[in-house]
C-alpha atoms as a PDB file:
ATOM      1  CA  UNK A   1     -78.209  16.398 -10.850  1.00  0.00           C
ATOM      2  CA  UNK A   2     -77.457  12.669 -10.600  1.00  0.00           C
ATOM      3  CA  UNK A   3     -75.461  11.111 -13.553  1.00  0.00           C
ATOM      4  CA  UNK A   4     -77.172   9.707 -16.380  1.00  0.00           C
ATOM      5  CA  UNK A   5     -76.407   6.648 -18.005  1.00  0.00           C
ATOM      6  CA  UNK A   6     -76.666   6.619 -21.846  1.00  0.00           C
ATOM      7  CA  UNK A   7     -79.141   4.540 -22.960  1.00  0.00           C
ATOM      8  CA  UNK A   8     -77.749   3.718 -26.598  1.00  0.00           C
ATOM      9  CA  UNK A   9     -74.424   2.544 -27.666  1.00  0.00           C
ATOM     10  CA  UNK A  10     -72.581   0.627 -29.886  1.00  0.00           C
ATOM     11  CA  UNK A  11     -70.455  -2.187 -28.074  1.00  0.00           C
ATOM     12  CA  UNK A  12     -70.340  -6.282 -27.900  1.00  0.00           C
ATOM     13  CA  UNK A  13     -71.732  -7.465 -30.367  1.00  0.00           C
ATOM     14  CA  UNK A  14     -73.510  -4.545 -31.918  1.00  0.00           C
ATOM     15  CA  UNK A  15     -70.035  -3.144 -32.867  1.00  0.00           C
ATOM     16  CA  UNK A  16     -69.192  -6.026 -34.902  1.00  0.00           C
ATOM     17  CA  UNK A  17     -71.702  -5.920 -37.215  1.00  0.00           C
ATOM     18  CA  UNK A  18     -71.944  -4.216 -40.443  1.00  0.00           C
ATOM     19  CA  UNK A  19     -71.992  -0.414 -39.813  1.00  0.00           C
ATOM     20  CA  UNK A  20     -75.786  -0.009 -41.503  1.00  0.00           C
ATOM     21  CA  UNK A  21     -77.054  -2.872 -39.258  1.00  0.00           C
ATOM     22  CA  UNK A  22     -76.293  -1.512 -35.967  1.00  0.00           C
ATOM     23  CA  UNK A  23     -78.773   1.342 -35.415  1.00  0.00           C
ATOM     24  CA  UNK A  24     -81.302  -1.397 -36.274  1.00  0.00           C
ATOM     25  CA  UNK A  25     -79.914  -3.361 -33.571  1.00  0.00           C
ATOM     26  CA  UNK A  26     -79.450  -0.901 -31.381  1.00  0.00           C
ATOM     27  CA  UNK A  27     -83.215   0.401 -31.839  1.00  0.00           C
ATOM     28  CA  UNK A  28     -84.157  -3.255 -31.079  1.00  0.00           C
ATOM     29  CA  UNK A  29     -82.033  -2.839 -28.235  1.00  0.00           C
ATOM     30  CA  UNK A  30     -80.001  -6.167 -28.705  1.00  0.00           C
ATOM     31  CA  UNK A  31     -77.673  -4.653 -26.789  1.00  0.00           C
ATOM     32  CA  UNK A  32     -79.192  -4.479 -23.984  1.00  0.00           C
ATOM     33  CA  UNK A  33     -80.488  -8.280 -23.207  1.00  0.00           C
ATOM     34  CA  UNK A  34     -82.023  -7.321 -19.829  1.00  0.00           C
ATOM     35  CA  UNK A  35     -85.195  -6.237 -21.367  1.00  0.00           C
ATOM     36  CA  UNK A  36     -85.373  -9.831 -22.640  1.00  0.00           C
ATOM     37  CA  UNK A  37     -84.564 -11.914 -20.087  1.00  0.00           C
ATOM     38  CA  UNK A  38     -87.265  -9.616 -18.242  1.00  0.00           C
ATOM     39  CA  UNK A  39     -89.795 -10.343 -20.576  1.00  0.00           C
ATOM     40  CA  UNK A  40     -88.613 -14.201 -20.789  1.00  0.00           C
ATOM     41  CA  UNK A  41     -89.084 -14.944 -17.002  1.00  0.00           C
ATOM     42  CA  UNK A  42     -92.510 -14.627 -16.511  1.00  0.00           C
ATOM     43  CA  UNK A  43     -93.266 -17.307 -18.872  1.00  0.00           C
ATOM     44  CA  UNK A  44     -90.701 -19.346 -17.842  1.00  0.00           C
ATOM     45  CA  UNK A  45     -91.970 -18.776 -14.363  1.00  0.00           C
ATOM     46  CA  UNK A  46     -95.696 -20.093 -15.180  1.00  0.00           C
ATOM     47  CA  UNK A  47     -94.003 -22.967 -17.180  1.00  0.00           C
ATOM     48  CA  UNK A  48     -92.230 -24.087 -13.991  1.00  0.00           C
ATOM     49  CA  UNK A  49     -94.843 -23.954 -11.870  1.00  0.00           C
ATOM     50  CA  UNK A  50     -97.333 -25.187 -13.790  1.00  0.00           C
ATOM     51  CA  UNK A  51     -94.919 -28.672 -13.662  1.00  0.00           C
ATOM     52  CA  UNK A  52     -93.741 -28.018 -17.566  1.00  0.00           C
ATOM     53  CA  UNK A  53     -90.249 -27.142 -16.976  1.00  0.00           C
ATOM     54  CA  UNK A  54     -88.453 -30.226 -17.628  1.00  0.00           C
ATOM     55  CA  UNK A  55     -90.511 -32.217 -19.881  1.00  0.00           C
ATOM     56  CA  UNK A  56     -91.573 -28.613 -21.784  1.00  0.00           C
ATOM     57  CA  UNK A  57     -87.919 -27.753 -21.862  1.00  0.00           C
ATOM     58  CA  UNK A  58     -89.046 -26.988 -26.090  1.00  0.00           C
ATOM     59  CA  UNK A  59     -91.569 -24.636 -24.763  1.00  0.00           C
ATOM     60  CA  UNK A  60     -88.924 -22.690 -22.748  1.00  0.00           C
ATOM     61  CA  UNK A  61     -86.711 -22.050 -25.703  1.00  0.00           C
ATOM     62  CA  UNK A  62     -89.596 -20.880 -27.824  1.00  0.00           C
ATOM     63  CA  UNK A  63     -90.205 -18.339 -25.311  1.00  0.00           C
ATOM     64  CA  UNK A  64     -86.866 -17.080 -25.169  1.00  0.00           C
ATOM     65  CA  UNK A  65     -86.888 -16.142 -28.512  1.00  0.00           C
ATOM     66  CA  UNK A  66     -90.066 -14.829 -28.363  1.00  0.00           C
ATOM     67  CA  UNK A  67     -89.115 -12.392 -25.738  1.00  0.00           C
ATOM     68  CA  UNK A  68     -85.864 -11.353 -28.005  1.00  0.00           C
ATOM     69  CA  UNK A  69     -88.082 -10.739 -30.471  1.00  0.00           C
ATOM     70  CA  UNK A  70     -91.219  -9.230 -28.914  1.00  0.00           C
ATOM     71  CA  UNK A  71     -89.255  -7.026 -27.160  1.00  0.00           C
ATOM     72  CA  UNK A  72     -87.360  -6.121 -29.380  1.00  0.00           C
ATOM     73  CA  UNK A  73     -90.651  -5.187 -31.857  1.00  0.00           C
ATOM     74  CA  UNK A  74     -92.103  -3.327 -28.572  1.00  0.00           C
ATOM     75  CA  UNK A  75     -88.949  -1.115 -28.415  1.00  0.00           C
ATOM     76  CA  UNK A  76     -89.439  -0.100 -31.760  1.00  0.00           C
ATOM     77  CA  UNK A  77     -93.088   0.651 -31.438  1.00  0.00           C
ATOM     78  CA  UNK A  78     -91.591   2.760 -28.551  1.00  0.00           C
ATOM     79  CA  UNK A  79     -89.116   4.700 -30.119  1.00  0.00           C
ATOM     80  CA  UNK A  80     -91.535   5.872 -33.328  1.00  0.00           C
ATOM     81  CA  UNK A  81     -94.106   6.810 -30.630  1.00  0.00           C
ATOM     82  CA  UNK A  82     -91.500   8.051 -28.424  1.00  0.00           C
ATOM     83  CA  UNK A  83     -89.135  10.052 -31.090  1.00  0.00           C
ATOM     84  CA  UNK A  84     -89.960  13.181 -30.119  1.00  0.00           C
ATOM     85  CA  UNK A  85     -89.542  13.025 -26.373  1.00  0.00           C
ATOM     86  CA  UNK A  86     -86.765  10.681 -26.321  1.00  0.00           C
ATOM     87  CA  UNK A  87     -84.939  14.179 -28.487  1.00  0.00           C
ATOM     88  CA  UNK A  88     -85.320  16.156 -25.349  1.00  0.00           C
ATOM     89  CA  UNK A  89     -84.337  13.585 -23.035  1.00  0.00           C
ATOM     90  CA  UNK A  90     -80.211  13.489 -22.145  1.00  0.00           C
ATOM     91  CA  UNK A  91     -80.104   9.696 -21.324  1.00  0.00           C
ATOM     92  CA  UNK A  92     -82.646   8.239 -25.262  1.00  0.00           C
ATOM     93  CA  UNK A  93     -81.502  11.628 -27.356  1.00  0.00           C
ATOM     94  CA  UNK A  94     -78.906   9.688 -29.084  1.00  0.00           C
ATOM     95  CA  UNK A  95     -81.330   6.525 -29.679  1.00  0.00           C
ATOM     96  CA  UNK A  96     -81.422   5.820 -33.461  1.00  0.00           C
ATOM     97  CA  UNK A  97     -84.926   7.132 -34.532  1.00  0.00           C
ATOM     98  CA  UNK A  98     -84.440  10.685 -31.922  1.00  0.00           C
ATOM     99  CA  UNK A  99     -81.288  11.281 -33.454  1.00  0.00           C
ATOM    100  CA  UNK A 100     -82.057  10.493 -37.221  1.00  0.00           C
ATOM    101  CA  UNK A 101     -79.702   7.698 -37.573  1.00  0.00           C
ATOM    102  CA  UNK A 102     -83.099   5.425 -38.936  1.00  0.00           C
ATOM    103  CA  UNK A 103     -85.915   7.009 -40.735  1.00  0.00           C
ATOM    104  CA  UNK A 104     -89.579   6.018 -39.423  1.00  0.00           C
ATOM    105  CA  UNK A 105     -90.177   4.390 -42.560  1.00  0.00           C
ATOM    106  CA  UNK A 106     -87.385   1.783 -41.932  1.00  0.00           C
ATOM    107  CA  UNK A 107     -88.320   1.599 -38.400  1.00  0.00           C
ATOM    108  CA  UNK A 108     -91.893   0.532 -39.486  1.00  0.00           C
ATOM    109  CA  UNK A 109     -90.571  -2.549 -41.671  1.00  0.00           C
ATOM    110  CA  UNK A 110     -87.701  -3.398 -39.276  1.00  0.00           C
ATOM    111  CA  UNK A 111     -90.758  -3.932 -36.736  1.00  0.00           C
ATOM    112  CA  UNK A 112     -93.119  -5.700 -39.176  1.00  0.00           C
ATOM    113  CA  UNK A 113     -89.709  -8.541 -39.461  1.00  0.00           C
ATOM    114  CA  UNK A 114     -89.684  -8.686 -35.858  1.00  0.00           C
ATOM    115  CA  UNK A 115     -93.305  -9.338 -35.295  1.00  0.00           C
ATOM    116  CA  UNK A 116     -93.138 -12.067 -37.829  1.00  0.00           C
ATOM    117  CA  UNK A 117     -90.590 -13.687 -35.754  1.00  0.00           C
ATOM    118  CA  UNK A 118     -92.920 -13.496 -32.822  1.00  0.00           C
ATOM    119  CA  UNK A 119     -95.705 -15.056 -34.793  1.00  0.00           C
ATOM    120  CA  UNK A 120     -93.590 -17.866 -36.139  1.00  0.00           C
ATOM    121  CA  UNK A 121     -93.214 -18.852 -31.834  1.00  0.00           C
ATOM    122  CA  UNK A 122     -97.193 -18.223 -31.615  1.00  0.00           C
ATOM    123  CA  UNK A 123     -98.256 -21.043 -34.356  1.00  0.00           C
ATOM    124  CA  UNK A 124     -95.630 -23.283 -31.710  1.00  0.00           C
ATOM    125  CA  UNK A 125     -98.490 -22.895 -29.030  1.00  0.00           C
ATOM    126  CA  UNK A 126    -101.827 -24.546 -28.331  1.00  0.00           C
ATOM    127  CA  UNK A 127    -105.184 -22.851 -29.151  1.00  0.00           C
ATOM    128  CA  UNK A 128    -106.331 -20.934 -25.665  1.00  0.00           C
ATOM    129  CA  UNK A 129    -102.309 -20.101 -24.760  1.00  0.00           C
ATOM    130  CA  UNK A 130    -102.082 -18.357 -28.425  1.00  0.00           C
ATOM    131  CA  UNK A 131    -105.233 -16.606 -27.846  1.00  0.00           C
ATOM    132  CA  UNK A 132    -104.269 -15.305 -24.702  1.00  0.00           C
ATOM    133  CA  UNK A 133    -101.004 -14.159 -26.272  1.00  0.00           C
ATOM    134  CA  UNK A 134    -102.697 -12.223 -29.100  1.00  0.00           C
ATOM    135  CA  UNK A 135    -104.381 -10.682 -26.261  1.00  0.00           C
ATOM    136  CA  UNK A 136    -101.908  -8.788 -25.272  1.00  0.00           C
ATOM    137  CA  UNK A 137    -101.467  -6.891 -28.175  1.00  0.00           C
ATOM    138  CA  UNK A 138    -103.650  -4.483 -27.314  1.00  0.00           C
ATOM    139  CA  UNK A 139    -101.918  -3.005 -23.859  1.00  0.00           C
ATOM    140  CA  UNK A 140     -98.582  -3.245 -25.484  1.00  0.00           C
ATOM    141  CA  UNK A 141     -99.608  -0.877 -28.479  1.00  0.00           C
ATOM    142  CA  UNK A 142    -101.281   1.268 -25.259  1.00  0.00           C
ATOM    143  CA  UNK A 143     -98.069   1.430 -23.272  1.00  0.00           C
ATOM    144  CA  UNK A 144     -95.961   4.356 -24.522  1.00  0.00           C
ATOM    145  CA  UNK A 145     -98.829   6.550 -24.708  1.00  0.00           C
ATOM    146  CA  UNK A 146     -99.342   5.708 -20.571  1.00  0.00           C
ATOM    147  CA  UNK A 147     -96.359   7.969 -19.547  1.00  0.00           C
ATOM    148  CA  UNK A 148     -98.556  10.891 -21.204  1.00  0.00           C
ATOM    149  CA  UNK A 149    -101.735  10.316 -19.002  1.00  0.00           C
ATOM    150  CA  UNK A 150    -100.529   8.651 -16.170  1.00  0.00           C
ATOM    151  CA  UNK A 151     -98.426   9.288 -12.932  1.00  0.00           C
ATOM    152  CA  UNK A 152     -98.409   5.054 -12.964  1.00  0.00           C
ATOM    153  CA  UNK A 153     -96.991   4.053 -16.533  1.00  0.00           C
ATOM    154  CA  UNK A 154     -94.596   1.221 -14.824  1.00  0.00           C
ATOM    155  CA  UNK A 155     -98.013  -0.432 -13.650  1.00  0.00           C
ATOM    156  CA  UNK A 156     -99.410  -0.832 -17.396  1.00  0.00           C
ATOM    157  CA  UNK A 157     -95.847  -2.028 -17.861  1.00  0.00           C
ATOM    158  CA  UNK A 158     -96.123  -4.265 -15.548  1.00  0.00           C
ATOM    159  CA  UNK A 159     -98.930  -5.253 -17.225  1.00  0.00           C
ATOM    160  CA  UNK A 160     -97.428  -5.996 -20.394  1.00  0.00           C
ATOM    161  CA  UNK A 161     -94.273  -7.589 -19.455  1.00  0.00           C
ATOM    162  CA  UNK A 162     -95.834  -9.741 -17.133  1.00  0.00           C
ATOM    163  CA  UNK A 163     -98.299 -11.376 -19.584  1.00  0.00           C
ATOM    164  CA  UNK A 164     -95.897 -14.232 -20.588  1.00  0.00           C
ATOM    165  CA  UNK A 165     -96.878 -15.629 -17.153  1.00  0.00           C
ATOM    166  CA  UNK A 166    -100.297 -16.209 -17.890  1.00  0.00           C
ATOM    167  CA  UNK A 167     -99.017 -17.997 -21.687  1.00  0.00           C
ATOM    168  CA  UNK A 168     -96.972 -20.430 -19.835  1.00  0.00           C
ATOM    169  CA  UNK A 169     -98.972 -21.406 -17.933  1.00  0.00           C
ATOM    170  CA  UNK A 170    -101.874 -21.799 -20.044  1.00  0.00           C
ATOM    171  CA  UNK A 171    -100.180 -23.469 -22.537  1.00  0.00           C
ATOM    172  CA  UNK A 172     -99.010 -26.358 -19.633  1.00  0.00           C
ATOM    173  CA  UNK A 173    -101.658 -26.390 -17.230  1.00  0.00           C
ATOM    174  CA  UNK A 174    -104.212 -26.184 -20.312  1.00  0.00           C
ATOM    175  CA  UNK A 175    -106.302 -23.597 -18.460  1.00  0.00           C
ATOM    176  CA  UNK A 176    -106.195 -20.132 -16.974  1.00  0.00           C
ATOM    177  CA  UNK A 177    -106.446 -21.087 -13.173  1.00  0.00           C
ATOM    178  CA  UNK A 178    -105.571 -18.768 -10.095  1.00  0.00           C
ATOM    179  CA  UNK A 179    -102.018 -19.855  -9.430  1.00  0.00           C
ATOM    180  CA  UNK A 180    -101.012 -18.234 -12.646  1.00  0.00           C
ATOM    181  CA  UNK A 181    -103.314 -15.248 -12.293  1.00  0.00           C
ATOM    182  CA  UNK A 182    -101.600 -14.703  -8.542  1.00  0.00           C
ATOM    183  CA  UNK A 183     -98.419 -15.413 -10.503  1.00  0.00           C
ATOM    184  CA  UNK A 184     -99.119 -12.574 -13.076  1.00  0.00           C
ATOM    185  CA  UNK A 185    -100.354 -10.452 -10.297  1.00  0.00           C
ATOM    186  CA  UNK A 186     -96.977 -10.632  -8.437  1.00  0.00           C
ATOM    187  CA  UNK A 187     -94.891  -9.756 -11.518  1.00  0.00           C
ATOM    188  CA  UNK A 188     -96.955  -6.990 -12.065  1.00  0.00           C
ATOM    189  CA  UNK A 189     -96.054  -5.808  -8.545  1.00  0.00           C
ATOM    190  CA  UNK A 190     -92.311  -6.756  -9.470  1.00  0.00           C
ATOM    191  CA  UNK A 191     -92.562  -4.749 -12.452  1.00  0.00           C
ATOM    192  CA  UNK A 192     -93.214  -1.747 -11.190  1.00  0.00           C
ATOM    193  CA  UNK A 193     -90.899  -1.955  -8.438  1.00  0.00           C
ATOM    194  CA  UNK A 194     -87.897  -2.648 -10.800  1.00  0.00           C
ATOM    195  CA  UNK A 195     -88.910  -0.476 -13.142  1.00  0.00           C
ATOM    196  CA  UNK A 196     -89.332   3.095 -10.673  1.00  0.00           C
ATOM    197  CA  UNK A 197     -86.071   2.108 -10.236  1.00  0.00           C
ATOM    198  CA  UNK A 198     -85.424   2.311 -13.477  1.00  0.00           C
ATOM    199  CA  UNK A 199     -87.351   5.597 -14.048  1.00  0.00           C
ATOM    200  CA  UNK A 200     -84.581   7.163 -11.058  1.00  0.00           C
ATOM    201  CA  UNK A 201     -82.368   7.985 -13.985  1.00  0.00           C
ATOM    202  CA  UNK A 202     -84.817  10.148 -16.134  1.00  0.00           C
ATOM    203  CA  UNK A 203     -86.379  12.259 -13.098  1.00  0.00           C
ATOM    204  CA  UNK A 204     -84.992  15.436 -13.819  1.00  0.00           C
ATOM    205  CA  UNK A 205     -85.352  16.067 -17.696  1.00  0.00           C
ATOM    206  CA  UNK A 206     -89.071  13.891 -16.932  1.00  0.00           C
ATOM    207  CA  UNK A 207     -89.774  17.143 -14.840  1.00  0.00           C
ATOM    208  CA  UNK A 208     -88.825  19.077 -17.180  1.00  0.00           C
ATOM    209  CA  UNK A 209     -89.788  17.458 -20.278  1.00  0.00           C
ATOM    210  CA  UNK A 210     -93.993  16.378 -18.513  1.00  0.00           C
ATOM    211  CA  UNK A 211     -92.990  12.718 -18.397  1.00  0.00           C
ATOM    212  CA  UNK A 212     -95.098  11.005 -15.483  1.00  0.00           C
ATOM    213  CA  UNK A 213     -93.277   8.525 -13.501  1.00  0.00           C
ATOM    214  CA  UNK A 214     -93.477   6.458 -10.552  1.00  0.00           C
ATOM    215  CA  UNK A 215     -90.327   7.854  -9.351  1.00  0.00           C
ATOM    216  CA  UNK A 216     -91.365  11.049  -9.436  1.00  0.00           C
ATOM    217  CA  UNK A 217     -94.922  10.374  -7.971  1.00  0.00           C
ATOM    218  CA  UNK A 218     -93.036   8.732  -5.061  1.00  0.00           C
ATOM    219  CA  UNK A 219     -90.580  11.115  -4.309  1.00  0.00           C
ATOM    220  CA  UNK A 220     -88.469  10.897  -1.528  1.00  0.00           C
ATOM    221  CA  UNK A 221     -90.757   7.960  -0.674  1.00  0.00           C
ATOM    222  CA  UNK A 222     -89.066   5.472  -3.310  1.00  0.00           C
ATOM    223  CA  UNK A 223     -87.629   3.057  -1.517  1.00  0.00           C
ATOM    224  CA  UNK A 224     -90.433   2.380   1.033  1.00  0.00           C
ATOM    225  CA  UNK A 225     -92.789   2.207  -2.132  1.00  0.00           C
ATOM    226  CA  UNK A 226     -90.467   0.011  -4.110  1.00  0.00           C
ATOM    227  CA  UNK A 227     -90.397  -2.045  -0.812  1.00  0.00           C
ATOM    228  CA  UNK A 228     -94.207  -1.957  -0.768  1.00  0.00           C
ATOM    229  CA  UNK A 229     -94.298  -3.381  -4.446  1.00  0.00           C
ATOM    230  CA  UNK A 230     -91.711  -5.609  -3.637  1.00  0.00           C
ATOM    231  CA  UNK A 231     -93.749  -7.215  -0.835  1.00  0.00           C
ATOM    232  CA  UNK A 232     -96.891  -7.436  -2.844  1.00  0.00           C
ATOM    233  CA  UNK A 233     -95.122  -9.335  -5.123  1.00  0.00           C
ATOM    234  CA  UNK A 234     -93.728 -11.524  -2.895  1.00  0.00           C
ATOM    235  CA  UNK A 235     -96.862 -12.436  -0.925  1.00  0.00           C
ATOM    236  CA  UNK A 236     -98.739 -13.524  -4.726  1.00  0.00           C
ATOM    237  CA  UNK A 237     -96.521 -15.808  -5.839  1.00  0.00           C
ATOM    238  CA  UNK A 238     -96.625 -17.468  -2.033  1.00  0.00           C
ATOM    239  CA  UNK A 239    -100.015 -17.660  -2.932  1.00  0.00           C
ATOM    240  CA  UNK A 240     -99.530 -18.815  -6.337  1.00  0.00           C
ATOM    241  CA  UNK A 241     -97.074 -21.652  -4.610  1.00  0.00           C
ATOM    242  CA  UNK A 242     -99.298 -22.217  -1.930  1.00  0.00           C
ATOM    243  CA  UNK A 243    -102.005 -23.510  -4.641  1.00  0.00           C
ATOM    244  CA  UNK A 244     -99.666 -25.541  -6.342  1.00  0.00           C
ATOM    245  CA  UNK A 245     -98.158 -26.984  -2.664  1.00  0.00           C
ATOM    246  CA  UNK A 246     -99.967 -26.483   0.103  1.00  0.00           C
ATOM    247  CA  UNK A 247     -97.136 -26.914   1.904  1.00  0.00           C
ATOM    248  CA  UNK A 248     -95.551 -24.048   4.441  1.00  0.00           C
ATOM    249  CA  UNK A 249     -92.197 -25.860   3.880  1.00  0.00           C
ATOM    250  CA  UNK A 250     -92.567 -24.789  -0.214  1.00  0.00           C
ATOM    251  CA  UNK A 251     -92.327 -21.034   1.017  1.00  0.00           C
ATOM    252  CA  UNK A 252     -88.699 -21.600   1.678  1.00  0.00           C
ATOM    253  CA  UNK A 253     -88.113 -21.576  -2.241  1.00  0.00           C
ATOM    254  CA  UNK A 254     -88.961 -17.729  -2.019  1.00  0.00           C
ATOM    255  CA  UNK A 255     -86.084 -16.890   0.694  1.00  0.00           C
ATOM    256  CA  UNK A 256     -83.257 -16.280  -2.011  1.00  0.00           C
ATOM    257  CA  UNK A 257     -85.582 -14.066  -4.019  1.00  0.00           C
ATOM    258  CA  UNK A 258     -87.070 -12.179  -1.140  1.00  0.00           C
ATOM    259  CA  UNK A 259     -83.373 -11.649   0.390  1.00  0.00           C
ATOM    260  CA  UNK A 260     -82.205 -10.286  -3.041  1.00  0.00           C
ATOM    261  CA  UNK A 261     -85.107  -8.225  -3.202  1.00  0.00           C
ATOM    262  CA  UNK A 262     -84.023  -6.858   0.006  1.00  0.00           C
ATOM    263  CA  UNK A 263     -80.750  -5.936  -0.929  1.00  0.00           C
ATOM    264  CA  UNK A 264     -81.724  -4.262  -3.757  1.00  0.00           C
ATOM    265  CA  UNK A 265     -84.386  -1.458  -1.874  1.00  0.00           C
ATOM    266  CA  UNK A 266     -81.411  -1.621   1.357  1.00  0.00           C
ATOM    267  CA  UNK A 267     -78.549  -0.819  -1.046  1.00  0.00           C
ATOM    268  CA  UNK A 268     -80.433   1.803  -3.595  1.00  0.00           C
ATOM    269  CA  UNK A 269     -79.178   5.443  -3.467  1.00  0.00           C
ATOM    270  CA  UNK A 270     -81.964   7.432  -5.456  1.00  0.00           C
ATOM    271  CA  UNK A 271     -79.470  10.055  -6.836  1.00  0.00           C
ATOM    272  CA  UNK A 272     -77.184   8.103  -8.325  1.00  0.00           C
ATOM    273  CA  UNK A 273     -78.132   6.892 -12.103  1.00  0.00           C
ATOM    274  CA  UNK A 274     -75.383   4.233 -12.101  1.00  0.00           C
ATOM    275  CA  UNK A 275     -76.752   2.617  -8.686  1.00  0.00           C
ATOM    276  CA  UNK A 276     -79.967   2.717 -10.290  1.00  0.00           C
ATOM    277  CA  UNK A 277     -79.382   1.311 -13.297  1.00  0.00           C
ATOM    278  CA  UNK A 278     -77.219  -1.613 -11.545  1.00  0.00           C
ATOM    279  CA  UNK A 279     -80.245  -2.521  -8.793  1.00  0.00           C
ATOM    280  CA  UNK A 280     -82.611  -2.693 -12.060  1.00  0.00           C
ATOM    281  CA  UNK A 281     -80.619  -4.898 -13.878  1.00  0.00           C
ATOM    282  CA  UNK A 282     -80.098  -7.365 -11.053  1.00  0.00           C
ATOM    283  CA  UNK A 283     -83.357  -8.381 -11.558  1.00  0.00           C
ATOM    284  CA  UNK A 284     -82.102 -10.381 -14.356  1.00  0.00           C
ATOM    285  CA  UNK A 285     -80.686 -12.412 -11.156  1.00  0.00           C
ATOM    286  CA  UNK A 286     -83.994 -12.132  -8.916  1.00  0.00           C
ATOM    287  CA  UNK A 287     -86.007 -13.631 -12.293  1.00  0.00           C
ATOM    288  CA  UNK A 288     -83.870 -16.232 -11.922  1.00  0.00           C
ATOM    289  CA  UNK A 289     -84.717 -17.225  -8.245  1.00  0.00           C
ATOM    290  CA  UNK A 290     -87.862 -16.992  -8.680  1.00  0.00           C
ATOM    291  CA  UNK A 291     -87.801 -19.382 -11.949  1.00  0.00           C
ATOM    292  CA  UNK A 292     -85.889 -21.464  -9.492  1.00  0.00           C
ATOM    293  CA  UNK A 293     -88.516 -21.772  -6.588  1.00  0.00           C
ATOM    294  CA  UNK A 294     -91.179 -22.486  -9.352  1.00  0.00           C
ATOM    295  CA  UNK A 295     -89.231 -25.148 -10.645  1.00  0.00           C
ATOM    296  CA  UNK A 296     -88.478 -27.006  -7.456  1.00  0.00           C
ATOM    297  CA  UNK A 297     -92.242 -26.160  -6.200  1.00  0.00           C
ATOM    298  CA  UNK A 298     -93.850 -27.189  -9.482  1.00  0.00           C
ATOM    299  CA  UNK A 299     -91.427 -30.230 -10.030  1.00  0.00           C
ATOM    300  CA  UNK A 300     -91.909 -31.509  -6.375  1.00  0.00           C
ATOM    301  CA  UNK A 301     -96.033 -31.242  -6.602  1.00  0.00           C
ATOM    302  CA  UNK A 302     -96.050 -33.582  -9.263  1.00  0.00           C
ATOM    303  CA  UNK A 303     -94.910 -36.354  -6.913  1.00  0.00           C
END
C-alpha cells in the first residue's frame, strides 16, 4: 500500500495560535496555502493577459485574498458534506469536523465569516466580472457531491478552481472574449491533471470506501493521461496567447511551463504518496510560469 500523507496537522503558524483557534484554521486549511495560490493563479493569469497586471496591480491583491478566503469557505463546505467519508479515509480521518474536534454548527458560522470576506473582494469588482463571480456559486456548492456520481470529480474541479480566470479577465478586458474562455479551458485541463495526481494518495481506502477518482479511472494509465491533460492545457492557453499576440515568437513564454510540466508526469511514481503529493504541489511553481508568460505576452501586446 503506498504511504499516505496526513492531510491535517498542526504546524507553522497554525501551532502558534490559541489552542481553540486552530481546528478552525486547520478546517480552513490555512495550513496548507497551496490550495490558495491554486485558486489565486487563474485570475491572476486572465489579469495578465488581459494587459491588467501592472497598472491593476490593486486587482491582483484583491484576488489573493479572495482565494484565501474562498477557499478556505469551499473547504469547509467540503468537510460538513464530506464528514462522514473523510472518517473512513486514513489520510482526512483526523480533519477537524471527521474527528469531532469542531461541531457542524460552528463549522456553519466559521463558513458564513469566510464568505463575508469573499463578498467584501466582490463589491471591489465591476458589474459583469461580479456577476460572473456569483456565478460560480453554484458548481462550487455541486463539487463534493461529484466524487459520489462521477468517475471525473477533478474535471468539475477543474471547473471551479479555474473560474477566477474568466473574473480577471472580465473585470480588465471589460468583456468575456475567447482568449479568456481558451484560458479557462486550459486550467480546467491543468486541473485535472494536478489534481489525479493528487487523488494517487487516496486510491486504496477510495476503493474501498466507493470514492470515484480520476486516478482510479486511469489506472495504470496515469501518467500518459495526466500527460494528455497536460497537453490540452498547454495547447489552450497557446491559443489564448495566440489571440492576444499573433505572434509564433510569443509561444516561447510557454517553454518554462511546458518543461516543468514535463518533469512533473517524467518524474511521478504512482505508488508513492509523498512523490505524489510533492509533483501536486509544484504546481504552485508551474502557476507561476504561466502567470509569467501572460504577463510578458499581455504586457508586450499593448505596445
Amino acid at each position: 500500500m503506498a504511504e499516505t500523507v496526513p492531510d491535517s496537522e498542526y504546524r507553522g503558524l497554525i501551532a502558534q495560535l490559541p489552542r481553540a483557534a486552530r481546528p478552525f484554521a486547520s478546517l480552513a486549511r490555512f495550513d496548507r496555502p497551496i490550495g490558495w495560490w491554486l485558486l489565486f493563479w487563474p485570475g491572476a493569469w486572465g489579469v495578465a493577459l488581459a494587459g491588467g497586471a501592472f497598472v491593476r496591480w490593486d486587482l491582483l491583491l484583491w484576488l489573493l485574498l479572495g482565494a484565501v478566503a474562498m477557499r478556505g469557505a469551499g473547504c469547509v463546505y467540503n468537510d460538513i458534506v464530506d464528514r462522514d467519508l473523510d472518517a473512513q479515509v486514513e489520510r482526512t480521518r483526523s480533519r477537524p469536523l471527521a474527528s469531532g474536534a469542531v461541531s457542524v454548527r460552528a463549522a456553519w458560522a466559521w463558513l458564513v465569516l469566510l464568505c463575508l470576506i469573499g463578498l467584501v473582494v466582490l463589491v471591489q469588482l465591476a458589474p459583469l466580472a461580479a456577476i460572473v463571480a456569483l456565478l460560480s456559486l453554484a458548481p462550487v456548492a455541486a463539487y463534493p457531491f461529484m466524487k459520489r456520481i462521477t468517475w471525473w470529480p477533478q474535471a468539475w474541479l477543474g471547473i471551479v478552481f479555474s473560474w477566477a480566470a474568466l473574473v480577471g479577465w472580465a473585470e480588465v478586458a471589460g468583456a468575456l472574449s475567447w482568449p479568456g474562455l481558451l484560458l479557462y479551458a486550459g486550467s480546467i485541463a491543468w486541473v485535472i491533471g494536478y489534481d489525479t495526481i493528487y487523488s494517487l494518495q487516496d486510491r486504496d481506502d477510495d476503493a474501498l470506501i466507493g470514492i470515484r477518482s480520476s486516478a482510479r479511472a486511469l489506472g495504470r494509465h496515469v501518467h500518459a493521461g495526466v500527460a494528455a491533460f497536460y497537453a490540452i492545457a498547454l495547447s489552450l492557453w497557446a491559443g489564448a496567447i495566440w489571440l492576444v499576440m499573433p505572434d509564433p515568437l510569443a509561444f516561447a513564454a510557454l517553454l518554462p511551463v511546458a518543461l516543468h510540466l514535463a518533469w512533473q508526469v517524467g518524474t511521478l511514481r504512482p505508488d508513492d504518496g509523498g512523490n505524489a503529493l510533492a509533483r501536486f504541489r509544484a504546481n504552485r511553481g508551474a502557476g507561476l510560469l504561466v502567470f509569467l508568460a501572460c504577463l510578458v505576452v499581455g504586457s508586450a501586446a499593448q505596445f
